[in-house]
PDB file of N, CA and C in Angstrom:
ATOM      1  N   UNK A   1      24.620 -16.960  -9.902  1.00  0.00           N
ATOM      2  CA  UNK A   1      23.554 -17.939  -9.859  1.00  0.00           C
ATOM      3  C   UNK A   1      23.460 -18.631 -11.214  1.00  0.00           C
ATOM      4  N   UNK A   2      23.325 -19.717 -11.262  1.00  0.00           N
ATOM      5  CA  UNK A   2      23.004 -20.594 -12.113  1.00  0.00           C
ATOM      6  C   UNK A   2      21.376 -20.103 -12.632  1.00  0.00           C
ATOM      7  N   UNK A   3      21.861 -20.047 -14.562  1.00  0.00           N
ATOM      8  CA  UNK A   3      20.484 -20.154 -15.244  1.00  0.00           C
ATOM      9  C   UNK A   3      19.334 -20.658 -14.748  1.00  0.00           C
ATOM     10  N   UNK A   4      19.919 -22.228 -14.592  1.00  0.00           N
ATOM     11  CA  UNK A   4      18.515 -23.565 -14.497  1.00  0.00           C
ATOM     12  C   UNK A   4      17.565 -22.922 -13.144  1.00  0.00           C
ATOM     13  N   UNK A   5      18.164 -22.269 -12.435  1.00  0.00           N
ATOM     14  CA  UNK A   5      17.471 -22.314 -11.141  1.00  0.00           C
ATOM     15  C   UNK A   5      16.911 -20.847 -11.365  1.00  0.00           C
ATOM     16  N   UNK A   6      17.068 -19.973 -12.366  1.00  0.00           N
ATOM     17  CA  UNK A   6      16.296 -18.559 -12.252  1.00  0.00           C
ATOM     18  C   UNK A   6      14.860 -18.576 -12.485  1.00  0.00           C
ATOM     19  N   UNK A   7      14.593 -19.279 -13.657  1.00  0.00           N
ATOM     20  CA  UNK A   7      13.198 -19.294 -14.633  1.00  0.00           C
ATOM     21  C   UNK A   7      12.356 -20.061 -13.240  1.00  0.00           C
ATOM     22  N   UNK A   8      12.409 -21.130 -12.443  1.00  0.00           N
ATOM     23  CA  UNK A   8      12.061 -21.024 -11.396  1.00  0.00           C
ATOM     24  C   UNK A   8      11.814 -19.837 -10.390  1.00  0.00           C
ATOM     25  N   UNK A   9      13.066 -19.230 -10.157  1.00  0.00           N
ATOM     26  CA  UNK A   9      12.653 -18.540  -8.905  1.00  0.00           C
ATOM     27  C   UNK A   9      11.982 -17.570  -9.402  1.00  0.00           C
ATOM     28  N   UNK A  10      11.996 -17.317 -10.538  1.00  0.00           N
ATOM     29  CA  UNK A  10      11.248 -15.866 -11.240  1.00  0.00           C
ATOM     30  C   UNK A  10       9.761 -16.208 -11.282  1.00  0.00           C
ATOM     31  N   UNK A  11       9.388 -17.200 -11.215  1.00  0.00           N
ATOM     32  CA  UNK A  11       7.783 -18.049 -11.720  1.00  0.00           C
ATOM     33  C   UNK A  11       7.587 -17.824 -10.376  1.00  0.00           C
ATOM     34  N   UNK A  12       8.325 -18.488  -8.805  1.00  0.00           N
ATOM     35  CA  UNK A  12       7.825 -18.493  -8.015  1.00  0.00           C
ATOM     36  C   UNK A  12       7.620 -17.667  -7.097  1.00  0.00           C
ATOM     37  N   UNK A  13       8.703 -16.323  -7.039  1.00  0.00           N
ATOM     38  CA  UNK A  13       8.221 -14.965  -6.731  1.00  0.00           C
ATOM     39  C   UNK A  13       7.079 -14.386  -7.250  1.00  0.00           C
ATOM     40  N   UNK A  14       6.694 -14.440  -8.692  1.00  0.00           N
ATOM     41  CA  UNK A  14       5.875 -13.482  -9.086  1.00  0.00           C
ATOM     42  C   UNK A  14       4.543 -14.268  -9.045  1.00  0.00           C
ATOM     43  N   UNK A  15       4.311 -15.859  -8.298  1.00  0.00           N
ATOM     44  CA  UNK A  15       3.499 -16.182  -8.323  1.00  0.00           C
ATOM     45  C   UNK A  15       2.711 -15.913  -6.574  1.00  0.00           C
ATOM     46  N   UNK A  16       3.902 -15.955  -6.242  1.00  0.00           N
ATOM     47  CA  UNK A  16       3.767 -15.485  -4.759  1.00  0.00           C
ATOM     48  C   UNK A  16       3.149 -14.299  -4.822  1.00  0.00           C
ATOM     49  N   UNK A  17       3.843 -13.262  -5.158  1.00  0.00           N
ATOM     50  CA  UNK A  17       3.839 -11.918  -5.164  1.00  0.00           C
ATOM     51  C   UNK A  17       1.413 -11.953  -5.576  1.00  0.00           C
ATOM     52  N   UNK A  18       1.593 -12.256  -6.413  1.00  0.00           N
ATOM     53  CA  UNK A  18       0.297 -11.830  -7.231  1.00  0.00           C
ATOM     54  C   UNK A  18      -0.689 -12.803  -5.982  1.00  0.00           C
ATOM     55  N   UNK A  19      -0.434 -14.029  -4.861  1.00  0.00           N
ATOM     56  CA  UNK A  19      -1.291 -14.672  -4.441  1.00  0.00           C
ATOM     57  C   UNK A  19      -1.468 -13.805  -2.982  1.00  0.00           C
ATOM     58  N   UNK A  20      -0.583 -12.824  -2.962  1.00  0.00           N
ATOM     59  CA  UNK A  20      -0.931 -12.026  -1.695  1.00  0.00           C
ATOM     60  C   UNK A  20      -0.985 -10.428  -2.102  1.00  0.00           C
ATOM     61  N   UNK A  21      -1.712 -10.706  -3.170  1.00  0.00           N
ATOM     62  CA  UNK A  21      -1.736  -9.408  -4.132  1.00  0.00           C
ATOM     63  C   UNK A  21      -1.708  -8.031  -4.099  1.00  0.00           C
ATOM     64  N   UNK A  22       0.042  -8.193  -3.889  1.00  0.00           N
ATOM     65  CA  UNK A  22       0.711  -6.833  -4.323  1.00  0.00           C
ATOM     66  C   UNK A  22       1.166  -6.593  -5.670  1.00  0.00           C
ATOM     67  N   UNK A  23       0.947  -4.894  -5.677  1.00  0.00           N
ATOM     68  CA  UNK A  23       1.961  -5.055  -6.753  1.00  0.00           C
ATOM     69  C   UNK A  23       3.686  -5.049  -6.957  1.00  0.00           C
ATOM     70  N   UNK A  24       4.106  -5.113  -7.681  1.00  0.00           N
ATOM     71  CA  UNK A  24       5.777  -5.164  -7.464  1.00  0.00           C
ATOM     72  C   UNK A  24       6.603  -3.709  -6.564  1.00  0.00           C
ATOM     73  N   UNK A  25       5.858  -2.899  -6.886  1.00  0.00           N
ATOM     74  CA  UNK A  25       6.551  -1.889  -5.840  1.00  0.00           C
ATOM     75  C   UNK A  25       6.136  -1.839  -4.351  1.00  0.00           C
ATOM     76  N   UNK A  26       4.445  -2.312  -4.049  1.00  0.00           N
ATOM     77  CA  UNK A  26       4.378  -2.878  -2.867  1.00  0.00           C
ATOM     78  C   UNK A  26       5.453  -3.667  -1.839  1.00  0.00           C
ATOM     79  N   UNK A  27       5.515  -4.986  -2.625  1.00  0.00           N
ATOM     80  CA  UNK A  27       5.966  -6.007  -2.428  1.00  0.00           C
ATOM     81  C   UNK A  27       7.376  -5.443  -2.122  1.00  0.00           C
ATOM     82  N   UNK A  28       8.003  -5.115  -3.215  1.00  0.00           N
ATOM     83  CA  UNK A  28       9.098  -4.558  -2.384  1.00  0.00           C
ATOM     84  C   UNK A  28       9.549  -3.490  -1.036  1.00  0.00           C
ATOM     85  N   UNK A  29       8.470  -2.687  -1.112  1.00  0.00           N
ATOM     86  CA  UNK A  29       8.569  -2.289  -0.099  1.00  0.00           C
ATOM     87  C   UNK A  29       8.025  -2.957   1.041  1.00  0.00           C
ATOM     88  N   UNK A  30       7.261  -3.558   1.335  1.00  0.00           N
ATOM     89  CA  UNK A  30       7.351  -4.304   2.106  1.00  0.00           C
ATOM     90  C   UNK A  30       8.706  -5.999   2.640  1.00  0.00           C
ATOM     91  N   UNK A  31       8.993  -6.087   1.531  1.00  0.00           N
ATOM     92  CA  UNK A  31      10.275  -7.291   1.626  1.00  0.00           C
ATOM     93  C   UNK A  31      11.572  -5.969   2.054  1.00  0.00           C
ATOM     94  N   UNK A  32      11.438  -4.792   2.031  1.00  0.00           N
ATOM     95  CA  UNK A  32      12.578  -4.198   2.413  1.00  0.00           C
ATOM     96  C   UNK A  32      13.970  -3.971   1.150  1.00  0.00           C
ATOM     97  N   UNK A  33      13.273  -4.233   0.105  1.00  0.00           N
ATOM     98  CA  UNK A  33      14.641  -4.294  -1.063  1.00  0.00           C
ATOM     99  C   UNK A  33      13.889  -3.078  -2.116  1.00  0.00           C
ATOM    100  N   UNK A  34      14.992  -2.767  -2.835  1.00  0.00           N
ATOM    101  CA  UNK A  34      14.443  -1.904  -4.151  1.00  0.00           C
ATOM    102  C   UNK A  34      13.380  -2.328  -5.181  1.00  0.00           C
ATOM    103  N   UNK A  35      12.823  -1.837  -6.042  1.00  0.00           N
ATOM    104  CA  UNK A  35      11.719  -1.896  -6.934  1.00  0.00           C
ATOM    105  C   UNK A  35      12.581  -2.846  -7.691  1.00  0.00           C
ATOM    106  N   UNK A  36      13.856  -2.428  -8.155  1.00  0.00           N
ATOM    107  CA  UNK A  36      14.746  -3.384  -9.400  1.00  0.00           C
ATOM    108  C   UNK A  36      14.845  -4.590  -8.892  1.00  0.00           C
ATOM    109  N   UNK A  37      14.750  -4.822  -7.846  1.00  0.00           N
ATOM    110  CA  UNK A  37      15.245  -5.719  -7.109  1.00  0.00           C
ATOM    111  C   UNK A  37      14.217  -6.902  -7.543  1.00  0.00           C
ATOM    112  N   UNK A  38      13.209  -6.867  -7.251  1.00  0.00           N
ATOM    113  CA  UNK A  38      12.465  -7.507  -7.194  1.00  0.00           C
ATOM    114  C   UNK A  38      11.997  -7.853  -9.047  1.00  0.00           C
ATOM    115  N   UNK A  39      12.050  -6.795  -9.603  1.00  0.00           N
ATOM    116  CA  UNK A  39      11.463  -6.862 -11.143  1.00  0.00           C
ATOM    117  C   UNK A  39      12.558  -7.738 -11.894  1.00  0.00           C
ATOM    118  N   UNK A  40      14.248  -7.838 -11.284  1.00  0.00           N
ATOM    119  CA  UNK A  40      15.072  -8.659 -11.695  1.00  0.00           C
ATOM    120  C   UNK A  40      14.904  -9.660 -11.334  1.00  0.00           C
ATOM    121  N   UNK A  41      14.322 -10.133 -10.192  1.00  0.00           N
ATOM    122  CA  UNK A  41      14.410 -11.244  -9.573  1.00  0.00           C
ATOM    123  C   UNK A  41      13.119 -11.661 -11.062  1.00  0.00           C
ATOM    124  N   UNK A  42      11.840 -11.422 -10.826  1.00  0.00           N
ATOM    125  CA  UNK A  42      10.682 -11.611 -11.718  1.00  0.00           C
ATOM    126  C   UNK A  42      11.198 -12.105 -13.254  1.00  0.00           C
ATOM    127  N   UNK A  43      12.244 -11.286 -13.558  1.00  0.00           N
ATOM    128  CA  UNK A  43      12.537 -10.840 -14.997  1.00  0.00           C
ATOM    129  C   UNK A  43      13.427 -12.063 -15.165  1.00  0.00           C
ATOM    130  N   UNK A  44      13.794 -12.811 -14.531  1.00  0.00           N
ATOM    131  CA  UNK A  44      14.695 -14.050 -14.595  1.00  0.00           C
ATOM    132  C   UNK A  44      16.357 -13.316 -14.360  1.00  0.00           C
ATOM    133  N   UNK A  45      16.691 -12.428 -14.298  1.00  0.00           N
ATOM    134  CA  UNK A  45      17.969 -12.139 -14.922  1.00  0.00           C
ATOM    135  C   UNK A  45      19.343 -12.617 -13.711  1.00  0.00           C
ATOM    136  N   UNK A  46      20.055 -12.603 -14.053  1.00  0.00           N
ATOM    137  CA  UNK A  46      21.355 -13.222 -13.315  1.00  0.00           C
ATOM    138  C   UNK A  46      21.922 -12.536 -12.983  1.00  0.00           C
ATOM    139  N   UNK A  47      23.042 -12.650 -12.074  1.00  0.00           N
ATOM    140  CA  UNK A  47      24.218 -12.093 -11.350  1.00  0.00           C
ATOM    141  C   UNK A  47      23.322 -11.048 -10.008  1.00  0.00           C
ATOM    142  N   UNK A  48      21.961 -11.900  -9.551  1.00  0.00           N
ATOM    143  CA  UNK A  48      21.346 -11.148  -8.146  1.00  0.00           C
ATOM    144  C   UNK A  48      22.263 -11.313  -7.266  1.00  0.00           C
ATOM    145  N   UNK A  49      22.299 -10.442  -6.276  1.00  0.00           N
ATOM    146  CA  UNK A  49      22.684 -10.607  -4.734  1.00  0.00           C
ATOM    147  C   UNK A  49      22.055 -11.516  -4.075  1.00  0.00           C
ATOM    148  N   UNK A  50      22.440 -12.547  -3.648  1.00  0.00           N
ATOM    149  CA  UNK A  50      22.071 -13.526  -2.859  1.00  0.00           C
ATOM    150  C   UNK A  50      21.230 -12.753  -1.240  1.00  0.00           C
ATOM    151  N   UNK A  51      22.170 -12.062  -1.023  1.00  0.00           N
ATOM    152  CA  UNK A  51      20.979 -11.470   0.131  1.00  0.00           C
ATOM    153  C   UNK A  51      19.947 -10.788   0.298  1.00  0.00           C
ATOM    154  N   UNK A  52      19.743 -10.008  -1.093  1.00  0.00           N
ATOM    155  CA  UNK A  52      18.365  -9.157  -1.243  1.00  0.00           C
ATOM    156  C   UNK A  52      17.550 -10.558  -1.958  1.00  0.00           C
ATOM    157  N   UNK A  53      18.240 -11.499  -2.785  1.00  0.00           N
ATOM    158  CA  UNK A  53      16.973 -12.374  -2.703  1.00  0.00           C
ATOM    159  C   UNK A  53      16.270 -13.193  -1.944  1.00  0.00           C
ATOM    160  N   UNK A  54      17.176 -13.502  -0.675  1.00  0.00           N
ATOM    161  CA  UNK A  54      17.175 -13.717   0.445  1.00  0.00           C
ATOM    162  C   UNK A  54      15.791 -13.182   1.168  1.00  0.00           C
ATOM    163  N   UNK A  55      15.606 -11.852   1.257  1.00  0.00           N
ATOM    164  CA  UNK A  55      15.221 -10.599   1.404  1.00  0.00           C
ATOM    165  C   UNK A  55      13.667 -11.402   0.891  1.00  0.00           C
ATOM    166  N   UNK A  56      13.492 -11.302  -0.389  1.00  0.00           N
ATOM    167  CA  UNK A  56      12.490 -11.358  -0.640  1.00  0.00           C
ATOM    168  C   UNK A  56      11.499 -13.004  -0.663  1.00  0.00           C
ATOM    169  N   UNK A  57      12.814 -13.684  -0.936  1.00  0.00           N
ATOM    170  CA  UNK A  57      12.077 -15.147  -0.506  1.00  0.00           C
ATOM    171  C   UNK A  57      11.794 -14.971   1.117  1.00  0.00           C
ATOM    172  N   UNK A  58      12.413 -14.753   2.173  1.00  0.00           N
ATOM    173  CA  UNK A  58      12.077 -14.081   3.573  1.00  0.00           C
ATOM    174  C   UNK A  58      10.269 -14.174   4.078  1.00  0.00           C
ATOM    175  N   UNK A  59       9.875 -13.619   2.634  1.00  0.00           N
ATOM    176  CA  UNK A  59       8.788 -13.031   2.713  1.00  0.00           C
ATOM    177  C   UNK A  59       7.397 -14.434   2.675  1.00  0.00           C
ATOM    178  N   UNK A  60       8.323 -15.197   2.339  1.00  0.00           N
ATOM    179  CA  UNK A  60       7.430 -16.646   2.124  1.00  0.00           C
ATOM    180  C   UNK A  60       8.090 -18.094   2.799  1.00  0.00           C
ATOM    181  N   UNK A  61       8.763 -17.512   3.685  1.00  0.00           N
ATOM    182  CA  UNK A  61       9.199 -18.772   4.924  1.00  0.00           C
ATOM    183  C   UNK A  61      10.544 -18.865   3.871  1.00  0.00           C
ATOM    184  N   UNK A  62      11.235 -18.796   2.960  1.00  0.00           N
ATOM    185  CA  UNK A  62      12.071 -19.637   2.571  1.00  0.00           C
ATOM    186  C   UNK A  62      13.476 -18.900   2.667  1.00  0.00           C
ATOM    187  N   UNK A  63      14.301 -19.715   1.620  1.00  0.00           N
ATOM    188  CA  UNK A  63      15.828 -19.183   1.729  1.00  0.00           C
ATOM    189  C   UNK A  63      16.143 -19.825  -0.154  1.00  0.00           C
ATOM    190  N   UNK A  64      17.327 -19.053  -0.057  1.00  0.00           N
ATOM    191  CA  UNK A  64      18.429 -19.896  -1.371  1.00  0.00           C
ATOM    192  C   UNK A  64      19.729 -20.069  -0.656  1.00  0.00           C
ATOM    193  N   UNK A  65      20.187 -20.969  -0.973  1.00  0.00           N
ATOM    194  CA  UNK A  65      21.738 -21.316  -0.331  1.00  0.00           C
ATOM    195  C   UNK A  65      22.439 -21.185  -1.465  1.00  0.00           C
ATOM    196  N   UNK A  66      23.667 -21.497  -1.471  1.00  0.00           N
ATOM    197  CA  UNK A  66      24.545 -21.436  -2.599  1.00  0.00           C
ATOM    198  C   UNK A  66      24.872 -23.038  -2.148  1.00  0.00           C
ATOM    199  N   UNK A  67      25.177 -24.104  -3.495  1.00  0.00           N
ATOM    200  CA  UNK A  67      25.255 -25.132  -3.513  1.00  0.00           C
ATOM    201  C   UNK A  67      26.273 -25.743  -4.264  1.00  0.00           C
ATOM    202  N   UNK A  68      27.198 -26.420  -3.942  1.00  0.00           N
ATOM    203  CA  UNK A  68      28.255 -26.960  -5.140  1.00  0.00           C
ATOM    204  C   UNK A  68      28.135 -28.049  -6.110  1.00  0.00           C
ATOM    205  N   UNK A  69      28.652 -28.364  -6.833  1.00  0.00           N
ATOM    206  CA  UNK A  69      27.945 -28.876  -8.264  1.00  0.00           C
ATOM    207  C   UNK A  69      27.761 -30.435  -7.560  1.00  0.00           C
ATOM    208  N   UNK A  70      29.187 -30.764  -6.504  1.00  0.00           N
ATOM    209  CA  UNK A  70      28.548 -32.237  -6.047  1.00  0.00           C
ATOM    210  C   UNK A  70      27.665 -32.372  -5.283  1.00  0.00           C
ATOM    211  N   UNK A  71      27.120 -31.521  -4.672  1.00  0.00           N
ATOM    212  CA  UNK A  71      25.861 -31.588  -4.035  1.00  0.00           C
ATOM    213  C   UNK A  71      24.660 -31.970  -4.999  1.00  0.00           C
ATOM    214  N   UNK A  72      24.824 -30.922  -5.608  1.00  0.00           N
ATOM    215  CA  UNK A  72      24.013 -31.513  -6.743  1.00  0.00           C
ATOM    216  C   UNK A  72      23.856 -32.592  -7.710  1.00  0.00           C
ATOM    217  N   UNK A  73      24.757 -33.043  -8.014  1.00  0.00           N
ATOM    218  CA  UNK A  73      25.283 -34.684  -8.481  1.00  0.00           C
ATOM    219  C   UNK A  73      24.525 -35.404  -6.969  1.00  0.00           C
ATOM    220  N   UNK A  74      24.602 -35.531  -6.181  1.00  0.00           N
ATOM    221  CA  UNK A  74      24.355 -36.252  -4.870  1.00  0.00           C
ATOM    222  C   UNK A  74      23.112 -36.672  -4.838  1.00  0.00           C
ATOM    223  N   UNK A  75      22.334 -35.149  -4.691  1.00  0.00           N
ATOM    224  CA  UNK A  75      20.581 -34.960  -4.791  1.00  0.00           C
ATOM    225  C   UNK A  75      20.327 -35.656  -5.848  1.00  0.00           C
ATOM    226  N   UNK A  76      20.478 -35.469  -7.440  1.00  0.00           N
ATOM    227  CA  UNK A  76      20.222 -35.828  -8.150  1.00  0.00           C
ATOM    228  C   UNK A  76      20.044 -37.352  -8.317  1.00  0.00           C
ATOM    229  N   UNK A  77      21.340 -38.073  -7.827  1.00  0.00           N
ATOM    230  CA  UNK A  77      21.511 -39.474  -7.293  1.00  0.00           C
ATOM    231  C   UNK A  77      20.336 -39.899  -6.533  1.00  0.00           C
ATOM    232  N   UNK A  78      20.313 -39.456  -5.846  1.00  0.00           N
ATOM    233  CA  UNK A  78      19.154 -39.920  -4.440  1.00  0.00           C
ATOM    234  C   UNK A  78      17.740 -39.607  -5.354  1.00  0.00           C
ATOM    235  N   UNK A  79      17.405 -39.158  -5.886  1.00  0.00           N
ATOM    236  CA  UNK A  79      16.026 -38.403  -6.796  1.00  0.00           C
ATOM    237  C   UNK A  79      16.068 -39.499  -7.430  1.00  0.00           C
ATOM    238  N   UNK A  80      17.016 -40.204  -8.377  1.00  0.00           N
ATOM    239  CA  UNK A  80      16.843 -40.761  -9.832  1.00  0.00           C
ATOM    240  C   UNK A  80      16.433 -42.318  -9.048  1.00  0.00           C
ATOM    241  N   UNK A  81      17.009 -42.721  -7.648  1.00  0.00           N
ATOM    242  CA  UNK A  81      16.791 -44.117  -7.060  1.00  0.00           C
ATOM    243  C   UNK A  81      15.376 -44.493  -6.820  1.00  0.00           C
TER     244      UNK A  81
END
């Protein structure tokens, strides 16, 4: 996973997490993944499993895809018009 997109998902798990107020070992047990799991996801750190984060975004309607850099050039295009 790309840096740019962690400090996000880490803000928006743990903002989630605290608005349906669990705590982190709750939460994980309920999303079905490990305690680390979730405190890495929080903690910003890289090289997650795409499917346990999966797992825990799950928990709030969403997903992460994996995306290629021209996709992103594309979006970006369409954003800046």
């Amino acid at each position: 996973m790309q840096k740019h997109i962690m400090k996000p998902l880490s803000e928006f798990v743990k903002a989630k997490r605290k608005e349906v107020n669990l705590t982190q070992e709750a939460f994980a047990e309920r999303a079905g993944v490990a305690l680390t799991v979730v405190r890495k996801i929080e903690q910003g750190k890289e090289n997650l499993n795409l499917e346990k984060v999966n797992q825990v975004l799950a928990m709030f309607g969403h997903t992460l895809v994996p995306v290629s850099n021209k996709e992103l050039s594309l979006t970006k295009g369409k954003m800046d018009s």
